[in-house]
PDB file of N, CA and C in Angstrom:
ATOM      1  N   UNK A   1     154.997  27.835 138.593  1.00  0.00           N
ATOM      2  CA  UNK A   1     155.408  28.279 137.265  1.00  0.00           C
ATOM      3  C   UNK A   1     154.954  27.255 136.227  1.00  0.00           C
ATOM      4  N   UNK A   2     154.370  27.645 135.309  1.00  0.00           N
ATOM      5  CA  UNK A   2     154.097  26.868 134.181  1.00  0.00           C
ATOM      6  C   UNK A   2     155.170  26.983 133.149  1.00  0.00           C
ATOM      7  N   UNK A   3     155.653  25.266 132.876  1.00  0.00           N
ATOM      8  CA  UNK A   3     156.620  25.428 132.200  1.00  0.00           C
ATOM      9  C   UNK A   3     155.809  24.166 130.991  1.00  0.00           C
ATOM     10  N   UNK A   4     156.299  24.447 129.938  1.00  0.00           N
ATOM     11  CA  UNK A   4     155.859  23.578 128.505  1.00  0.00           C
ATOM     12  C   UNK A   4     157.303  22.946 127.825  1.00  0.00           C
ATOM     13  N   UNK A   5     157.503  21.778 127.788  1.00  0.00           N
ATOM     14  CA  UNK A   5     159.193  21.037 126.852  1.00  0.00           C
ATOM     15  C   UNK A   5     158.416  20.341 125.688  1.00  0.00           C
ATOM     16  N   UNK A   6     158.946  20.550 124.213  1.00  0.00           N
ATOM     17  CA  UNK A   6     158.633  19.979 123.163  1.00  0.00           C
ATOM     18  C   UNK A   6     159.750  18.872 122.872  1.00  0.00           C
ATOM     19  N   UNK A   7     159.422  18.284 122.512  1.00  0.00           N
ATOM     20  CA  UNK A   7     160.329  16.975 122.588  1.00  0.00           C
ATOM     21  C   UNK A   7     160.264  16.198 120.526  1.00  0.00           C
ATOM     22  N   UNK A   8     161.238  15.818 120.480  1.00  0.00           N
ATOM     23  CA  UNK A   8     160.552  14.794 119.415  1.00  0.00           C
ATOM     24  C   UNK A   8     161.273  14.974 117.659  1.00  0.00           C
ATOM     25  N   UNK A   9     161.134  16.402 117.535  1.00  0.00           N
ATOM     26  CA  UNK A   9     161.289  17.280 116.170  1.00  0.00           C
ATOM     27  C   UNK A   9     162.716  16.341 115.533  1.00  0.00           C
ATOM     28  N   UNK A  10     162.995  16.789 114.198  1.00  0.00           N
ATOM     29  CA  UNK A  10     164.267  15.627 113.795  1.00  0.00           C
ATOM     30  C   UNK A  10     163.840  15.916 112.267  1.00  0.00           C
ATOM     31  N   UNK A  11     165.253  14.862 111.205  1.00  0.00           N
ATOM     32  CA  UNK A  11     165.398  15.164 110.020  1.00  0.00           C
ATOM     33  C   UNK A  11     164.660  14.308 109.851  1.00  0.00           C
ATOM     34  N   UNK A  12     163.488  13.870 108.572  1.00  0.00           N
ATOM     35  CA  UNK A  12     163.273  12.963 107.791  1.00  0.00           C
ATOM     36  C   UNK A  12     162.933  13.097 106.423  1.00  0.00           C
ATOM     37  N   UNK A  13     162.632  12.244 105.831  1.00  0.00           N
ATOM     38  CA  UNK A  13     162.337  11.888 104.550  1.00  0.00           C
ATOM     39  C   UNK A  13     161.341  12.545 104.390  1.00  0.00           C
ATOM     40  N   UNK A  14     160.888  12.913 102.515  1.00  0.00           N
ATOM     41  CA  UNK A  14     159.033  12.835 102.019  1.00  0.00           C
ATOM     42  C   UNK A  14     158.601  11.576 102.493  1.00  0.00           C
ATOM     43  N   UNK A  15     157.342  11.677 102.857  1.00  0.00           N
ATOM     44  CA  UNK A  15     156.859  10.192 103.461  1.00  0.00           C
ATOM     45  C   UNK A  15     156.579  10.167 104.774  1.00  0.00           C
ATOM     46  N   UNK A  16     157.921  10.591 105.467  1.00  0.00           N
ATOM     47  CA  UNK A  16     157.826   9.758 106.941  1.00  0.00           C
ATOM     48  C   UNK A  16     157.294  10.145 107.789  1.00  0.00           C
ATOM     49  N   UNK A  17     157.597   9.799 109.489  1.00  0.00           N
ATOM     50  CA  UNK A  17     156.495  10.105 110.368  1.00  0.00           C
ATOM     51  C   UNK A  17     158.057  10.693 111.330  1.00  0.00           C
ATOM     52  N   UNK A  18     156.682  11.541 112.167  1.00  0.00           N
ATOM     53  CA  UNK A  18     157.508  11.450 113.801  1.00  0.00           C
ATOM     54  C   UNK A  18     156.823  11.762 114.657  1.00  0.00           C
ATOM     55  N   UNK A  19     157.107  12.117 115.744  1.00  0.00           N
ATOM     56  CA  UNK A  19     155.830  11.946 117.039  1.00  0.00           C
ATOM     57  C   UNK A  19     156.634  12.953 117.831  1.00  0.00           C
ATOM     58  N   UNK A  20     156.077  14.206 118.032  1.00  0.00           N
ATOM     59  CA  UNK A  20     156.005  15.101 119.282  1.00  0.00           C
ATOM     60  C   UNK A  20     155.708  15.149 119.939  1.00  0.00           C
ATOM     61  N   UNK A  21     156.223  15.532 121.562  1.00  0.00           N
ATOM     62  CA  UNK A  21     155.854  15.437 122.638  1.00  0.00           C
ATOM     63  C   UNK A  21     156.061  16.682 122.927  1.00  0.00           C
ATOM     64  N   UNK A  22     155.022  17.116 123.654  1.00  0.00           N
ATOM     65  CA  UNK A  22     154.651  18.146 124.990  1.00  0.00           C
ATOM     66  C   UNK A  22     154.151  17.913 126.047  1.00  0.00           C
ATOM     67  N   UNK A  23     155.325  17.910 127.136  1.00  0.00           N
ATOM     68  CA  UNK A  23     155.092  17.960 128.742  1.00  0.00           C
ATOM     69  C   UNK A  23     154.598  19.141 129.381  1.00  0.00           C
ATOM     70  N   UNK A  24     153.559  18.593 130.178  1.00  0.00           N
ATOM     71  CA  UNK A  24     153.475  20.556 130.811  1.00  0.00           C
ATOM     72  C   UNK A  24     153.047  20.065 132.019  1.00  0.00           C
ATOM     73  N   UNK A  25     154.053  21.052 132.848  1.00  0.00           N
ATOM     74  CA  UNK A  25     153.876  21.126 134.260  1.00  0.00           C
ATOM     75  C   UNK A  25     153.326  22.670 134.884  1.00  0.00           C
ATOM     76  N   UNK A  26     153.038  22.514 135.989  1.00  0.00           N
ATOM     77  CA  UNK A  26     152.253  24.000 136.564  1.00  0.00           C
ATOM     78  C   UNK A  26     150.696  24.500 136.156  1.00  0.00           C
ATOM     79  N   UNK A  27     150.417  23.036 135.556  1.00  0.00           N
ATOM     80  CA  UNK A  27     148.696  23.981 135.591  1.00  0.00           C
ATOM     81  C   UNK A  27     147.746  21.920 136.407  1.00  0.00           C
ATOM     82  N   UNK A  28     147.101  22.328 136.335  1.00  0.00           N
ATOM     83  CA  UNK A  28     145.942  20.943 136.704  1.00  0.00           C
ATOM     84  C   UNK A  28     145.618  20.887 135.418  1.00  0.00           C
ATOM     85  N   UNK A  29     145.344  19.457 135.260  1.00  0.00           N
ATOM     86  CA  UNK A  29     144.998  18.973 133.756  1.00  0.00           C
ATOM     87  C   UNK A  29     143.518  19.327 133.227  1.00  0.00           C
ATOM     88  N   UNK A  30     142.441  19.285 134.193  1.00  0.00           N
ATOM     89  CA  UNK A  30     141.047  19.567 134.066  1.00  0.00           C
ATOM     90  C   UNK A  30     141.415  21.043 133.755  1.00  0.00           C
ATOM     91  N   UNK A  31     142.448  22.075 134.170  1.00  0.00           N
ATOM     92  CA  UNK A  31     142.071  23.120 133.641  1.00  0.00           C
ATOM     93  C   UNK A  31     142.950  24.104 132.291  1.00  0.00           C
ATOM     94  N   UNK A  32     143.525  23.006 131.788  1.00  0.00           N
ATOM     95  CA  UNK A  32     144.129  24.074 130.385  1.00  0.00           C
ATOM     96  C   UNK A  32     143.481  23.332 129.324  1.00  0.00           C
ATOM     97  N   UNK A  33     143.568  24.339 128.276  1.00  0.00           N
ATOM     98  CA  UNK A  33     143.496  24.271 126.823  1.00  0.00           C
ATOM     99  C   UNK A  33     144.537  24.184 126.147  1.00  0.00           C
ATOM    100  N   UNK A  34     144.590  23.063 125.549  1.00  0.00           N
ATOM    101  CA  UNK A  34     146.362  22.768 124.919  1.00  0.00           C
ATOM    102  C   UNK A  34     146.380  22.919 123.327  1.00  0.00           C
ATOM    103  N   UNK A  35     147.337  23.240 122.386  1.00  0.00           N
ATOM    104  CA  UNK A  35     146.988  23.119 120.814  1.00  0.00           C
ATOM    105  C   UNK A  35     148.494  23.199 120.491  1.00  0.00           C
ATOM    106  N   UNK A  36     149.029  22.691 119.290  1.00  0.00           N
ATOM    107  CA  UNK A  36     149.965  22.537 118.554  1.00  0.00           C
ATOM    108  C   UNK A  36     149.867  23.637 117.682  1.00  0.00           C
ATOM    109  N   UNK A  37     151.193  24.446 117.746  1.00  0.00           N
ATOM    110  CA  UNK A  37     151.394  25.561 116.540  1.00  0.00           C
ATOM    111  C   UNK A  37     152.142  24.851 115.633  1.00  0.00           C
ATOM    112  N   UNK A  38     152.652  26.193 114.369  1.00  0.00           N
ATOM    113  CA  UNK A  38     154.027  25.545 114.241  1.00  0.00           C
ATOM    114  C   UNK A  38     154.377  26.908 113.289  1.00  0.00           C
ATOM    115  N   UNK A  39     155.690  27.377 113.060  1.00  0.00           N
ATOM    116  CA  UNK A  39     156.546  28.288 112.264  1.00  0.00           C
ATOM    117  C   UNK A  39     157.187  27.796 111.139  1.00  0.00           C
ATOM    118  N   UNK A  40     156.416  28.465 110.023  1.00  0.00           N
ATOM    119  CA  UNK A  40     157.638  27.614 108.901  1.00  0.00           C
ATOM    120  C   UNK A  40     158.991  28.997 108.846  1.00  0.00           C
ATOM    121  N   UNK A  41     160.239  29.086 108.176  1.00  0.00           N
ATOM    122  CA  UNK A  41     160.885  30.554 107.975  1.00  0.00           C
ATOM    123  C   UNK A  41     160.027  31.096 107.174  1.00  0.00           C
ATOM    124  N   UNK A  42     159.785  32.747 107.481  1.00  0.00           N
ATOM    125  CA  UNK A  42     159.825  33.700 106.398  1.00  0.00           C
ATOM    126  C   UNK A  42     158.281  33.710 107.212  1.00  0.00           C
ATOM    127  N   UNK A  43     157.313  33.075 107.580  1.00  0.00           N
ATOM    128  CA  UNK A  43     156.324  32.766 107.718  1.00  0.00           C
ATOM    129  C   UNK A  43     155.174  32.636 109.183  1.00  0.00           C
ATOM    130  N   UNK A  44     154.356  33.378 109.492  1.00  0.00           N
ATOM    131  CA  UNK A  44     153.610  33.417 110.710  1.00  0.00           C
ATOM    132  C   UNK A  44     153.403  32.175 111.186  1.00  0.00           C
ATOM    133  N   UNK A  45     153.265  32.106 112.200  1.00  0.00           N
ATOM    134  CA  UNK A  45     152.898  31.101 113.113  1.00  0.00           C
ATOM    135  C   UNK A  45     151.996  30.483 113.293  1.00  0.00           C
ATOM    136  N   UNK A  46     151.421  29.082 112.996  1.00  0.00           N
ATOM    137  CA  UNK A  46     149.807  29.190 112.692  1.00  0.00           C
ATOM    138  C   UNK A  46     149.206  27.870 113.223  1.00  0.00           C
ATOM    139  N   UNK A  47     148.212  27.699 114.125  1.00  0.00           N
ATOM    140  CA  UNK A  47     147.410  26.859 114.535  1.00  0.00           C
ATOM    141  C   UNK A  47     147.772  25.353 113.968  1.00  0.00           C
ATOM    142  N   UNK A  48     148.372  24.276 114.280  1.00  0.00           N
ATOM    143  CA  UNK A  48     147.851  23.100 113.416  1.00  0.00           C
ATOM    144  C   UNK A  48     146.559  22.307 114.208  1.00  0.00           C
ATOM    145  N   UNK A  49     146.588  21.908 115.693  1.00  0.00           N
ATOM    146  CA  UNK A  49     145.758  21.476 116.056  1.00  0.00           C
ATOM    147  C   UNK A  49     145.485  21.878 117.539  1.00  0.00           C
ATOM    148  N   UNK A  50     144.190  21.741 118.203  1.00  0.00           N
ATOM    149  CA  UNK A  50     143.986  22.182 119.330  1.00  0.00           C
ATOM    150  C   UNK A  50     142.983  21.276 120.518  1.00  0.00           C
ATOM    151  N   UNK A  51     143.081  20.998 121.331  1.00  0.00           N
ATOM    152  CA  UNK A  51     141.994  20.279 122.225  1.00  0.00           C
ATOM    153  C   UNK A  51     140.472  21.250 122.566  1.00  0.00           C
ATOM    154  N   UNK A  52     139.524  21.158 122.370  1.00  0.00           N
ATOM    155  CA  UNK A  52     138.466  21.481 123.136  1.00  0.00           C
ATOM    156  C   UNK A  52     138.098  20.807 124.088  1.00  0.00           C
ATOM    157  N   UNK A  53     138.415  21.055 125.425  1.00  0.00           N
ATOM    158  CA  UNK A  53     137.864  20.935 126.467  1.00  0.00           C
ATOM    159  C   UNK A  53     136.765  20.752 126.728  1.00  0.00           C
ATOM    160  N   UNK A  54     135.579  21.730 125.637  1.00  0.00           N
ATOM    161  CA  UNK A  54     134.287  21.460 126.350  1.00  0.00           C
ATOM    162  C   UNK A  54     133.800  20.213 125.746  1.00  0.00           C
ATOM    163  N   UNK A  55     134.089  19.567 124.991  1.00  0.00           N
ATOM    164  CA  UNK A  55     133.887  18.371 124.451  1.00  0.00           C
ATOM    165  C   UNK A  55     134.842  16.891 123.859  1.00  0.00           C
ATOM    166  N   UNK A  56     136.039  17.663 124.812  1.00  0.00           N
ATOM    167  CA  UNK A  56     137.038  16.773 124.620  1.00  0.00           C
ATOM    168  C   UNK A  56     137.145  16.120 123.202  1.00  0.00           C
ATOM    169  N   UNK A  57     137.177  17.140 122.169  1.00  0.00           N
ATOM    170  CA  UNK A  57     137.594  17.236 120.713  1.00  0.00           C
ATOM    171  C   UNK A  57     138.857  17.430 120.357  1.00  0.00           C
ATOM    172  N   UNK A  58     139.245  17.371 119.338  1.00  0.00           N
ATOM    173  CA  UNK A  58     140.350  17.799 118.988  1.00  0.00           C
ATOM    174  C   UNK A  58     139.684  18.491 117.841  1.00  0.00           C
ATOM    175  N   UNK A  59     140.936  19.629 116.969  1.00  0.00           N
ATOM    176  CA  UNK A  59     139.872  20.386 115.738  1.00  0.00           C
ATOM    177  C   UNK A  59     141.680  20.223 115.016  1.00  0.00           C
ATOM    178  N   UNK A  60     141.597  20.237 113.486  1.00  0.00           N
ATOM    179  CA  UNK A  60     142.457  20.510 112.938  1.00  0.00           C
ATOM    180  C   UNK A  60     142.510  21.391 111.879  1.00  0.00           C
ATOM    181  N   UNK A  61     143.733  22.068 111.958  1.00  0.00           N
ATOM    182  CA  UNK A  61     144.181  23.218 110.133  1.00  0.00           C
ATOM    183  C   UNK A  61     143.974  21.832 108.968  1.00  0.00           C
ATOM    184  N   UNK A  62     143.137  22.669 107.881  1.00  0.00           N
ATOM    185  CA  UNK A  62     143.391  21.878 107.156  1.00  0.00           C
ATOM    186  C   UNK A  62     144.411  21.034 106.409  1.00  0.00           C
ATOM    187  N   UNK A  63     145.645  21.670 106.525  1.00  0.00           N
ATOM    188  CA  UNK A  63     147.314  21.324 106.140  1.00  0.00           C
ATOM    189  C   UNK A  63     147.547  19.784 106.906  1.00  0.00           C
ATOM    190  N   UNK A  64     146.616  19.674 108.479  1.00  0.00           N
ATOM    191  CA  UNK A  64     147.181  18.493 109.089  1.00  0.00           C
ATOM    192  C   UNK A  64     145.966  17.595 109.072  1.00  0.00           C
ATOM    193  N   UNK A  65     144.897  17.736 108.799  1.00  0.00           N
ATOM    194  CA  UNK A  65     143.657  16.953 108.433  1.00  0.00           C
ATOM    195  C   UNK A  65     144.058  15.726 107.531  1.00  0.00           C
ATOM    196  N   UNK A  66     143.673  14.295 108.327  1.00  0.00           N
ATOM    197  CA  UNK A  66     143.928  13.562 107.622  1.00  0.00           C
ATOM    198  C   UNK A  66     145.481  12.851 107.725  1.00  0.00           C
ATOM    199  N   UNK A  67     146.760  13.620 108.312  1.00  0.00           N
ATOM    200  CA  UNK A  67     147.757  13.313 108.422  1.00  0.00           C
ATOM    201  C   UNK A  67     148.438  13.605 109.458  1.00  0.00           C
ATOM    202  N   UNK A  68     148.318  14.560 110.633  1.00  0.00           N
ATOM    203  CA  UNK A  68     148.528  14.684 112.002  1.00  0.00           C
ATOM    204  C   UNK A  68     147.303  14.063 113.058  1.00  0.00           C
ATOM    205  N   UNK A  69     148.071  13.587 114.161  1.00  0.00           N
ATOM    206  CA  UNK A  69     146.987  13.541 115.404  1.00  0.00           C
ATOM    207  C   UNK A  69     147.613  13.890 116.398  1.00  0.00           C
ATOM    208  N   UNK A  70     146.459  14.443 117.095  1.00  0.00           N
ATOM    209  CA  UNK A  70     146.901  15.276 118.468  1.00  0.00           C
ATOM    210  C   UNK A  70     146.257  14.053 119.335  1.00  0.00           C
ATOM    211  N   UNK A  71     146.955  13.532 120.292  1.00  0.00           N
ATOM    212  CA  UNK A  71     146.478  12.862 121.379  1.00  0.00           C
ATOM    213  C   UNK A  71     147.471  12.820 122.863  1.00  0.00           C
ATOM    214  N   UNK A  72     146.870  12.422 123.753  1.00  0.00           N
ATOM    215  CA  UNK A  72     147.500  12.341 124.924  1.00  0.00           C
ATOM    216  C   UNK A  72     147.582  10.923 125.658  1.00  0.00           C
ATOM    217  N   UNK A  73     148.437  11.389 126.416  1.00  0.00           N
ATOM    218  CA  UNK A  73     148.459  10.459 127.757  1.00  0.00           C
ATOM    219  C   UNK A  73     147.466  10.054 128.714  1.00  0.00           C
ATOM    220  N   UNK A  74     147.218   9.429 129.292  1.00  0.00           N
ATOM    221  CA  UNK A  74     146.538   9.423 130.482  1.00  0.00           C
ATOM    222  C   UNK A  74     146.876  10.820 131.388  1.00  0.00           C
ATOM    223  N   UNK A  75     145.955  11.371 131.741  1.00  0.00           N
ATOM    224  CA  UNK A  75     145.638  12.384 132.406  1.00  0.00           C
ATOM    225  C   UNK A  75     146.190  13.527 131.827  1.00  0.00           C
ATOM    226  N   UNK A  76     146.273  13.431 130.209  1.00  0.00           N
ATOM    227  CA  UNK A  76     146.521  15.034 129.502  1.00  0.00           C
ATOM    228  C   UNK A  76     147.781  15.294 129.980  1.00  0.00           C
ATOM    229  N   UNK A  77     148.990  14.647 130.246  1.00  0.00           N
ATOM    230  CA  UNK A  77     149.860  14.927 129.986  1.00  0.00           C
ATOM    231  C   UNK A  77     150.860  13.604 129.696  1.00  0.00           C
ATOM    232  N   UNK A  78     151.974  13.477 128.952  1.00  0.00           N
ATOM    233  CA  UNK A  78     151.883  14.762 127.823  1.00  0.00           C
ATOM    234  C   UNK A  78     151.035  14.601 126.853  1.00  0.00           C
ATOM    235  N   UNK A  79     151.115  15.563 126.100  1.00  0.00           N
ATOM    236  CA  UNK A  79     150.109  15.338 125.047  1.00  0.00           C
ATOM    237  C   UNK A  79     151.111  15.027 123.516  1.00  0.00           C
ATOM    238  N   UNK A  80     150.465  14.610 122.337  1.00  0.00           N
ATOM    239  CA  UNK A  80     151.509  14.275 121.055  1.00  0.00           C
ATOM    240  C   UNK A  80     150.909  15.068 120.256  1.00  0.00           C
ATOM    241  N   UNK A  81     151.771  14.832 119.100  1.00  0.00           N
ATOM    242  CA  UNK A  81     150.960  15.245 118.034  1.00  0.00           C
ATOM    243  C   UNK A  81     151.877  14.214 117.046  1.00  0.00           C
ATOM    244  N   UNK A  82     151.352  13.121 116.098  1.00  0.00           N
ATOM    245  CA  UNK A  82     151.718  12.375 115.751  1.00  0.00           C
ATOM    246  C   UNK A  82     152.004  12.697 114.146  1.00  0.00           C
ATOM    247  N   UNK A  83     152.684  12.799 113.223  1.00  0.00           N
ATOM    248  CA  UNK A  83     152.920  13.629 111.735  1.00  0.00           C
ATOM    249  C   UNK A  83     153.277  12.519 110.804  1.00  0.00           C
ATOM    250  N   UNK A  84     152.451  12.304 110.438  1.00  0.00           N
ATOM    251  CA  UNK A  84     152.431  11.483 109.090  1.00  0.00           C
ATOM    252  C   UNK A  84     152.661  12.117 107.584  1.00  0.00           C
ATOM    253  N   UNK A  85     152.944  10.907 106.720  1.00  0.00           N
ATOM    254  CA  UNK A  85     152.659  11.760 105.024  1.00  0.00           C
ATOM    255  C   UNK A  85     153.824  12.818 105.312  1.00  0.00           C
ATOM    256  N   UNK A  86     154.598  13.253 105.723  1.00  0.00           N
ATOM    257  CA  UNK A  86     155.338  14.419 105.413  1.00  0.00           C
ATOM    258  C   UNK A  86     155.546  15.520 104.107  1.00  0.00           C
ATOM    259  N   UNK A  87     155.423  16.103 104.107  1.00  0.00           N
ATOM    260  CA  UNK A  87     156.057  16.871 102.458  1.00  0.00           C
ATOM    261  C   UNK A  87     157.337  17.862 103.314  1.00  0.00           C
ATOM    262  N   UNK A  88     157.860  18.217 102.189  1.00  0.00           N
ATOM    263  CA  UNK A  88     158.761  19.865 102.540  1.00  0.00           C
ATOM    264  C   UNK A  88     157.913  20.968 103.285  1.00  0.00           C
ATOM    265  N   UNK A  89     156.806  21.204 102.963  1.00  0.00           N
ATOM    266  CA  UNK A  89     156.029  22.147 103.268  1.00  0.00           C
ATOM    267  C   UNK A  89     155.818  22.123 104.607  1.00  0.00           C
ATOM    268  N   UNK A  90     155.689  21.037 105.568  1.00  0.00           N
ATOM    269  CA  UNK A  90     155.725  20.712 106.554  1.00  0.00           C
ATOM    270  C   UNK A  90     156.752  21.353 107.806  1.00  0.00           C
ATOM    271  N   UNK A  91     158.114  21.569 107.259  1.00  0.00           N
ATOM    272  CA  UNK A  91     159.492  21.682 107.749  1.00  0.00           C
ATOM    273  C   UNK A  91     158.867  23.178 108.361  1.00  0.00           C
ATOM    274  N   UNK A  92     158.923  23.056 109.757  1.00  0.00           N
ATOM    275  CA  UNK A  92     159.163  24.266 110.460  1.00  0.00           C
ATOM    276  C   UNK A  92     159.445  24.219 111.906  1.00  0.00           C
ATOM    277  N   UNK A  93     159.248  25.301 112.811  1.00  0.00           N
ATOM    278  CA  UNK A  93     159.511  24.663 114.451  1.00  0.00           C
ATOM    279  C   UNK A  93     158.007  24.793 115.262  1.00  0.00           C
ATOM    280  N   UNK A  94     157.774  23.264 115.267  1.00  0.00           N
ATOM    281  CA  UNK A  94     156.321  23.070 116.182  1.00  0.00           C
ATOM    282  C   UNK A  94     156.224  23.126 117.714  1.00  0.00           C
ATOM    283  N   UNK A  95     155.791  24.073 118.103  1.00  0.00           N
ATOM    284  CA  UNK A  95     155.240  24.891 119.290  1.00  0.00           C
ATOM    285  C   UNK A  95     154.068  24.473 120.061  1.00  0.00           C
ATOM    286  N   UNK A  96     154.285  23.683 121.488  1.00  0.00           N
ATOM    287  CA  UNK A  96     152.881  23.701 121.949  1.00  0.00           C
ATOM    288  C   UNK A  96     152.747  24.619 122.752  1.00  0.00           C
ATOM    289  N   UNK A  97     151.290  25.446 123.130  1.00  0.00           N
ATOM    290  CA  UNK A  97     150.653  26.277 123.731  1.00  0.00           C
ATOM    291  C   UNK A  97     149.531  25.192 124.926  1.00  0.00           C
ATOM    292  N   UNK A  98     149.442  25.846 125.988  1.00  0.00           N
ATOM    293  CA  UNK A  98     148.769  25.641 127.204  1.00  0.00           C
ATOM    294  C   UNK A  98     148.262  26.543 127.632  1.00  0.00           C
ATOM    295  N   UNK A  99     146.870  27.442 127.437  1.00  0.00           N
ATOM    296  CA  UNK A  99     146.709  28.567 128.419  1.00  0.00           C
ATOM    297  C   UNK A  99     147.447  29.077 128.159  1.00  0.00           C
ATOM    298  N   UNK A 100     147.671  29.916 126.664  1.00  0.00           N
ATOM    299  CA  UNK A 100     148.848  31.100 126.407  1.00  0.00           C
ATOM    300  C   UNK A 100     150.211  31.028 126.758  1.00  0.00           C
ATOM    301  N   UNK A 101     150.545  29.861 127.221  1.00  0.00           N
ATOM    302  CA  UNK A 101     152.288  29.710 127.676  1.00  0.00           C
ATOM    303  C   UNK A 101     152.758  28.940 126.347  1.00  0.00           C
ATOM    304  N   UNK A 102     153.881  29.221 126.193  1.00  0.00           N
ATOM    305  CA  UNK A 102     154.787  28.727 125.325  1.00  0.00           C
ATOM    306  C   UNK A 102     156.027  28.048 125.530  1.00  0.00           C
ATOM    307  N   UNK A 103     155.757  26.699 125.131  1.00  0.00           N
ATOM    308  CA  UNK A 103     156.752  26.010 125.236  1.00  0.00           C
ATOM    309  C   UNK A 103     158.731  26.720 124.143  1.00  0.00           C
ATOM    310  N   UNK A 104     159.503  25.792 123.995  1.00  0.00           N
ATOM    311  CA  UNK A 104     160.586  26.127 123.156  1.00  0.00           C
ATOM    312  C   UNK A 104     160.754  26.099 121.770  1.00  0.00           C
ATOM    313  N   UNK A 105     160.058  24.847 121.834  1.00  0.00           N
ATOM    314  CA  UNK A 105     159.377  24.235 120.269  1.00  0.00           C
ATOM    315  C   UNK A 105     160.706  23.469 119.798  1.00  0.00           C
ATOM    316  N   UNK A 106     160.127  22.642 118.300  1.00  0.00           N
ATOM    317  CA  UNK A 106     160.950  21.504 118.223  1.00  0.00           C
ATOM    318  C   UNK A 106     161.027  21.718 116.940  1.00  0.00           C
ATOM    319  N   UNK A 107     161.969  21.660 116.302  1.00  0.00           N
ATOM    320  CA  UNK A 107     162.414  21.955 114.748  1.00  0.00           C
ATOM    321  C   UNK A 107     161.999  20.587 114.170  1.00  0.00           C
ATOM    322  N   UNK A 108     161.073  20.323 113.232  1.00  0.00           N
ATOM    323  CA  UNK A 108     160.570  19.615 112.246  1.00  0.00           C
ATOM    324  C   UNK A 108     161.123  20.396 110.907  1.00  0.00           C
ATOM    325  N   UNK A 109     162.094  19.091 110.015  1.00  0.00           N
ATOM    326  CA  UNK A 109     162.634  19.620 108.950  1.00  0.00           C
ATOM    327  C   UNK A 109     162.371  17.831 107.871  1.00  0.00           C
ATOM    328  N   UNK A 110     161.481  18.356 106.665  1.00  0.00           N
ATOM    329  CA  UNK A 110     161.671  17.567 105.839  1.00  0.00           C
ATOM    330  C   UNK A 110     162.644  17.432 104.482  1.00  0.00           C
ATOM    331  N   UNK A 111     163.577  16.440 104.396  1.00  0.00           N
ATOM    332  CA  UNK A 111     164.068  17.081 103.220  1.00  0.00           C
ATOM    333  C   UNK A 111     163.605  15.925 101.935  1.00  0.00           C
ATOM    334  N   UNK A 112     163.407  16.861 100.327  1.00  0.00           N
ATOM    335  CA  UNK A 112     162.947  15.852  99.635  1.00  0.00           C
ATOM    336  C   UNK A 112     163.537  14.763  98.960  1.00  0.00           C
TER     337      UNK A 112
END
């Protein structure tokens, strides 16, 4: 069974940082494709960052360009996504994906 835990999400300031974690168990690391969503309310669900595999890239939404990083562990798991610069706009629940599985996701809330 492939299971995905988001870890990390929490209150902070304009400004601050925090660091998400996604564990994923049930696949081999050479073979998933991993990426960070995220949900703001009222609002679709939308890509922030993703790994390419075939070149061991990372690609980002422009919203996190410049102020998120997606990186990992030794052997791709877990993987982070690190959130800098915060605004309000930011505040939603960030979701990692593995090969179409879905983790629980982690409520990221900025207040100003």
């Amino acid at each position: 069974e492939v299971l995905l835990v988001e870890s990390g999400g929490g209150l902070v300031q304009v400004g601050g940082s925090l660091k998400l974690d996604c564990a994923v168990s049930g696949l081999t690391f050479e073979d998933y494709a991993v990426a960070w969503f995220r949900q703001a309310p009222g609002k679709e669900r939308e890509m922030v960052s993703c790994f390419d595999s075939l070149d061991s890239s990372v690609d980002y939404a422009d919203a996190a360009k410049g102020r998120f990083t997606m990186f990992d562990d030794r052997d791709k798991n877990p993987w982070h996504l690190a959130l800098n610069s915060l605004t309000p706009e930011d505040t939603a629940i960030y979701y990692c994906n593995a090969n179409g599985v879905w983790g629980q996701g982690t409520q990221v809330t900025v207040s100003p």
